[in-house]
N, C-alpha and C. Protein backbone atom coordinates (compact mmCIF):
# COMPACT_ATOMS: atom_id res chain seq x y z
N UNK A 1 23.54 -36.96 -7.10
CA UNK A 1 23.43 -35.82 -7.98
C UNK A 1 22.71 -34.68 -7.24
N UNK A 2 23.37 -33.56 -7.28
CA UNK A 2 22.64 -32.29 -6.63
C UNK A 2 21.54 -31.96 -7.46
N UNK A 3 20.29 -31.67 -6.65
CA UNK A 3 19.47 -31.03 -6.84
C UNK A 3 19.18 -29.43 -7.63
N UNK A 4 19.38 -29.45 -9.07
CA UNK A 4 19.88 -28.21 -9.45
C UNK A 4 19.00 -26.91 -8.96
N UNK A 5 17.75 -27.08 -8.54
CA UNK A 5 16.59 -26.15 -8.16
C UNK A 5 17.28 -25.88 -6.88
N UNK A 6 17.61 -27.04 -5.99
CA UNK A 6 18.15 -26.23 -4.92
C UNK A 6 19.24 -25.58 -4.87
N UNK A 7 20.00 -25.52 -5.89
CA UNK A 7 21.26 -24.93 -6.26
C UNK A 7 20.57 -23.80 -6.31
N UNK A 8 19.74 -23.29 -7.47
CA UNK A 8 19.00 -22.44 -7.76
C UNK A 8 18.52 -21.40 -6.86
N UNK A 9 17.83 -21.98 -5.98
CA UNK A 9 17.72 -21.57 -4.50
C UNK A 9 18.31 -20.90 -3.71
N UNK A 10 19.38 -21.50 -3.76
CA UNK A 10 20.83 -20.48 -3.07
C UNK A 10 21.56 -19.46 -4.01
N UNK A 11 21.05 -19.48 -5.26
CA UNK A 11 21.99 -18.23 -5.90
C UNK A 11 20.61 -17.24 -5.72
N UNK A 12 19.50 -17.43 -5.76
CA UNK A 12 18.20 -16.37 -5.93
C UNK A 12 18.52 -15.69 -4.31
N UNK A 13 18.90 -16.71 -3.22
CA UNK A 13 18.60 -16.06 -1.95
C UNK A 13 20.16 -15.06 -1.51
N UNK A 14 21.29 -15.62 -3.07
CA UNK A 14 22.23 -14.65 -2.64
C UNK A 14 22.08 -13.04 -3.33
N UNK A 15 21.55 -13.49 -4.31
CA UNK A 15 21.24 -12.18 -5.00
C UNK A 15 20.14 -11.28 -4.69
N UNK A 16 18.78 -12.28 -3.91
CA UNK A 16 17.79 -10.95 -3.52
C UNK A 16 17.85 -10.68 -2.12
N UNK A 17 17.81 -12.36 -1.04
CA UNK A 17 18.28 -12.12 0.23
C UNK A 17 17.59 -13.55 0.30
N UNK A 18 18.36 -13.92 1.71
CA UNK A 18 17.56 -15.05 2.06
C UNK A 18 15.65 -14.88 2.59
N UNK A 19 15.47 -16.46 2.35
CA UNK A 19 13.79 -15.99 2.69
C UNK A 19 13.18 -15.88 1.39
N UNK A 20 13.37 -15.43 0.51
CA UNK A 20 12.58 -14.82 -0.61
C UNK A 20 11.61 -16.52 -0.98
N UNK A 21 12.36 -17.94 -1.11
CA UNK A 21 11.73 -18.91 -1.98
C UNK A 21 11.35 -19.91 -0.28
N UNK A 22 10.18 -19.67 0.46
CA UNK A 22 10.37 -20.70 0.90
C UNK A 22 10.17 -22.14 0.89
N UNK A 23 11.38 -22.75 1.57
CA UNK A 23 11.69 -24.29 1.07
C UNK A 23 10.14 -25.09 0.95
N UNK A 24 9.02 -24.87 1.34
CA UNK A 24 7.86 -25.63 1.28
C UNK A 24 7.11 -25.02 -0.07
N UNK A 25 7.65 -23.72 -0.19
CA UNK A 25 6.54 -23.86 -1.92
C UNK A 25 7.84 -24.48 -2.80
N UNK A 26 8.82 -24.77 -3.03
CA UNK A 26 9.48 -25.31 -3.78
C UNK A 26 9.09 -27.32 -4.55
N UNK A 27 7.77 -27.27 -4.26
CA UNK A 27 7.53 -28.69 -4.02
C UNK A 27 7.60 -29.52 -5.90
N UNK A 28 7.31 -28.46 -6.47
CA UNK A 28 7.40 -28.95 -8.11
C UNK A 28 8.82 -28.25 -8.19
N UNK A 29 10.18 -29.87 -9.06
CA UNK A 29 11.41 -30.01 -9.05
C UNK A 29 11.24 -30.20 -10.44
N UNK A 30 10.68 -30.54 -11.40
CA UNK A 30 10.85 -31.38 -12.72
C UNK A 30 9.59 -30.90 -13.46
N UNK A 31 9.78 -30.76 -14.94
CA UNK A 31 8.81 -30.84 -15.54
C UNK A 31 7.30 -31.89 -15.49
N UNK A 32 7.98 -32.81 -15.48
CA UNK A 32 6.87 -33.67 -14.99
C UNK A 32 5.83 -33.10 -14.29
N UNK A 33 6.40 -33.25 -12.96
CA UNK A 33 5.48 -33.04 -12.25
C UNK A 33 4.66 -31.15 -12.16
N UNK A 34 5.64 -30.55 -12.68
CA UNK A 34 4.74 -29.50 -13.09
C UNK A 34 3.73 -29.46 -14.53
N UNK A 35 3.85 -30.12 -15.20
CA UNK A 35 2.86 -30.43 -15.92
C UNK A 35 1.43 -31.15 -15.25
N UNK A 36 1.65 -32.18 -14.30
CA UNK A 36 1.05 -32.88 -13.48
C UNK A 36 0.19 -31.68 -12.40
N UNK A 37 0.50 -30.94 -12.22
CA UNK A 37 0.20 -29.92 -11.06
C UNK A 37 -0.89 -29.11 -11.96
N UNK A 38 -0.13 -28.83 -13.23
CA UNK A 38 -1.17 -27.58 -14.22
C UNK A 38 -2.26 -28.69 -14.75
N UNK A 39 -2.24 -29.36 -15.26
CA UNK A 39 -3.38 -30.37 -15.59
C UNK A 39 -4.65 -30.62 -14.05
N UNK A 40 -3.74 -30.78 -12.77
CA UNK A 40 -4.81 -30.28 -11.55
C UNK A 40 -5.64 -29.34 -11.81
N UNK A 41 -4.59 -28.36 -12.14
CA UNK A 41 -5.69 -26.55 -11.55
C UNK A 41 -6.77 -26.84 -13.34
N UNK A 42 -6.50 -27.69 -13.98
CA UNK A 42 -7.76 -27.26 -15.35
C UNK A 42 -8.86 -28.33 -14.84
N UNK A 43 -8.26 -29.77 -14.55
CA UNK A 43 -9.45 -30.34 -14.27
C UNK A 43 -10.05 -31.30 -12.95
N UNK A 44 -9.00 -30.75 -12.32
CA UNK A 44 -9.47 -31.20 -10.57
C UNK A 44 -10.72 -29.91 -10.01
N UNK A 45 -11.79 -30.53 -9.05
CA UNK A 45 -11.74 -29.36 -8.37
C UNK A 45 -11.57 -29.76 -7.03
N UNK A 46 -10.99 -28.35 -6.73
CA UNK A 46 -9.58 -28.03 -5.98
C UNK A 46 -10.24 -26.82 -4.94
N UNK A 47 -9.48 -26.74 -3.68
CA UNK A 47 -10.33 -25.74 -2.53
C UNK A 47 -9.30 -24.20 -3.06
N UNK A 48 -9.46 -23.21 -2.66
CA UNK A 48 -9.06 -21.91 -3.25
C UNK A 48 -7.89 -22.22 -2.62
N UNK A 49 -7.34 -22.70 -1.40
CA UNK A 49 -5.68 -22.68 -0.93
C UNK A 49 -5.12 -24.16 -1.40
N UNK A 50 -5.73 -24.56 -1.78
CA UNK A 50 -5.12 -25.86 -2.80
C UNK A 50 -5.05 -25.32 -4.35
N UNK A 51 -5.69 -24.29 -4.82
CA UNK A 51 -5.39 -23.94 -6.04
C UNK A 51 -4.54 -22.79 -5.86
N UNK A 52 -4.19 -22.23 -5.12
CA UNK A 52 -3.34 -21.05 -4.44
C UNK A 52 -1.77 -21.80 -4.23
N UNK A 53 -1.82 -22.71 -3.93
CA UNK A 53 -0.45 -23.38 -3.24
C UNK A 53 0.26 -24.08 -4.59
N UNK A 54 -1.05 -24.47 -5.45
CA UNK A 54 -0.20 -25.05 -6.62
C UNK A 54 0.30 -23.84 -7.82
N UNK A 55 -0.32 -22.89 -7.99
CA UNK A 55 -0.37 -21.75 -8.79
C UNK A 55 0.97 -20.96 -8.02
N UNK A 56 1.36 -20.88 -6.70
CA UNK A 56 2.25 -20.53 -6.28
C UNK A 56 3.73 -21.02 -6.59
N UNK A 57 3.37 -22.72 -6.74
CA UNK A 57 4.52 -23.37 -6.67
C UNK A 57 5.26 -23.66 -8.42
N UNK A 58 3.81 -23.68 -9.34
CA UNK A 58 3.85 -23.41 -10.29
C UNK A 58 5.09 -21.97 -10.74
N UNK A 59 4.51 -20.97 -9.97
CA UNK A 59 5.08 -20.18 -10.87
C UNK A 59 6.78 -19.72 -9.90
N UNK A 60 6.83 -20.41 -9.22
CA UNK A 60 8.21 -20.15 -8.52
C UNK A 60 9.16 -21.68 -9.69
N UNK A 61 8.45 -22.61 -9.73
CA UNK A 61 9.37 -23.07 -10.51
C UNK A 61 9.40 -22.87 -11.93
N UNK A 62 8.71 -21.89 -12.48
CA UNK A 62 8.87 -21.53 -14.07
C UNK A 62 10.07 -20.50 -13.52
N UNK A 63 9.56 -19.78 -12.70
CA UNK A 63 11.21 -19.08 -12.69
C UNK A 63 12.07 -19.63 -12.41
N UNK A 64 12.67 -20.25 -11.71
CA UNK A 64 13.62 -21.16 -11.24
C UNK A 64 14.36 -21.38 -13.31
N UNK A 65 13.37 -22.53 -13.76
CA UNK A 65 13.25 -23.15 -14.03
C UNK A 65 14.12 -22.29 -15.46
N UNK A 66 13.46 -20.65 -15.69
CA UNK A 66 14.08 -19.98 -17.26
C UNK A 66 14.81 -19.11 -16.60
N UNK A 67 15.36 -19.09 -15.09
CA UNK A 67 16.51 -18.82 -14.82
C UNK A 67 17.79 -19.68 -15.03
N UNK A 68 17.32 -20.76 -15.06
CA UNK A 68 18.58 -21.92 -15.13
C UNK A 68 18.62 -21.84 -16.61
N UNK A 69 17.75 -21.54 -17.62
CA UNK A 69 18.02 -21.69 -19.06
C UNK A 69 18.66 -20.19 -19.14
N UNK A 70 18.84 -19.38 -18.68
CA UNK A 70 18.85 -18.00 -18.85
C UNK A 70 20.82 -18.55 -18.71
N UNK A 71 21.27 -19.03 -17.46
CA UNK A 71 22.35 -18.82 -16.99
C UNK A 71 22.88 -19.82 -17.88
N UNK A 72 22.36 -21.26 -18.76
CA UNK A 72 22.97 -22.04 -19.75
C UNK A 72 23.48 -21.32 -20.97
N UNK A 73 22.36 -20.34 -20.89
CA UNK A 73 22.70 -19.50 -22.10
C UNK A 73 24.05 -18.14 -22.00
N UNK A 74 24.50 -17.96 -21.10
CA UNK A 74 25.28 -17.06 -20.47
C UNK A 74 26.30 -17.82 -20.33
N UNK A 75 26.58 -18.92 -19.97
CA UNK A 75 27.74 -19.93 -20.18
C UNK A 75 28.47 -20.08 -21.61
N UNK A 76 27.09 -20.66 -22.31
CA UNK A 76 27.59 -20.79 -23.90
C UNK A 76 28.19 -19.96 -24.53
N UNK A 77 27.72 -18.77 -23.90
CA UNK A 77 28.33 -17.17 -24.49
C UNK A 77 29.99 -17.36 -24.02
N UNK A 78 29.83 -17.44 -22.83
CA UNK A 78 31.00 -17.62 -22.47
C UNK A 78 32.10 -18.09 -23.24
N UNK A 79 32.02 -19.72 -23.31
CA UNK A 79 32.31 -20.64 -23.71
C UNK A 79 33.15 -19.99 -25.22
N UNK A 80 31.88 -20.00 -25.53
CA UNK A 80 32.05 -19.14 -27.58
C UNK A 80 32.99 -18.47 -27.48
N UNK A 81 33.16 -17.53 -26.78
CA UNK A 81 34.21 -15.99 -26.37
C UNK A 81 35.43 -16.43 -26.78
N UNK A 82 35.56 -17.79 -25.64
CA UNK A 82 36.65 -18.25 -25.22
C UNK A 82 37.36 -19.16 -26.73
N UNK A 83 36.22 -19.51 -27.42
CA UNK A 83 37.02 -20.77 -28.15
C UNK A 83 36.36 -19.89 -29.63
N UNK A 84 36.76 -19.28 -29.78
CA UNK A 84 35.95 -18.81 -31.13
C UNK A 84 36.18 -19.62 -32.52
């Protein structure tokens, strides 16, 4: 099964340019583990580039993440159009 974030990945780097997401802050794929990451930054303590790297990675996959709900929702539209 493809990796839909990295799918993700390649439509963000066709539309803004490549480079923009790099592949090492991409490290939170799943809710899970971004829940797991935000529960760190409230009650770990954490060095300022360890709370920097997760807050980074955090917020590259919330976008990712209500871009892919953004484009489900642009489908359905679709979809509807088509089959009314």
């Amino acid at each position: 099964m493809a990796d839909p974030y990295g799918m993700l990945k390649t439509i963000v780097d066709d539309m803004l340019g490549e480079g923009i997401l790099e592949a090492e802050e991409l490290e939170i794929a799943e809710g899970g583990a971004a829940a797991m990451a935000f529960a760190r930054l409230q009650f770990e303590d954490l060095t300022d580039l360890d709370r920097e790297r997760i807050k980074n990675a955090l917020l590259i996959y919330c976008e990712l993440d209500t871009l892919a709900m953004v484009m489900i929702v642009e489908a359905w539209k679709e979809l509807s159009a088509l089959n009314p």
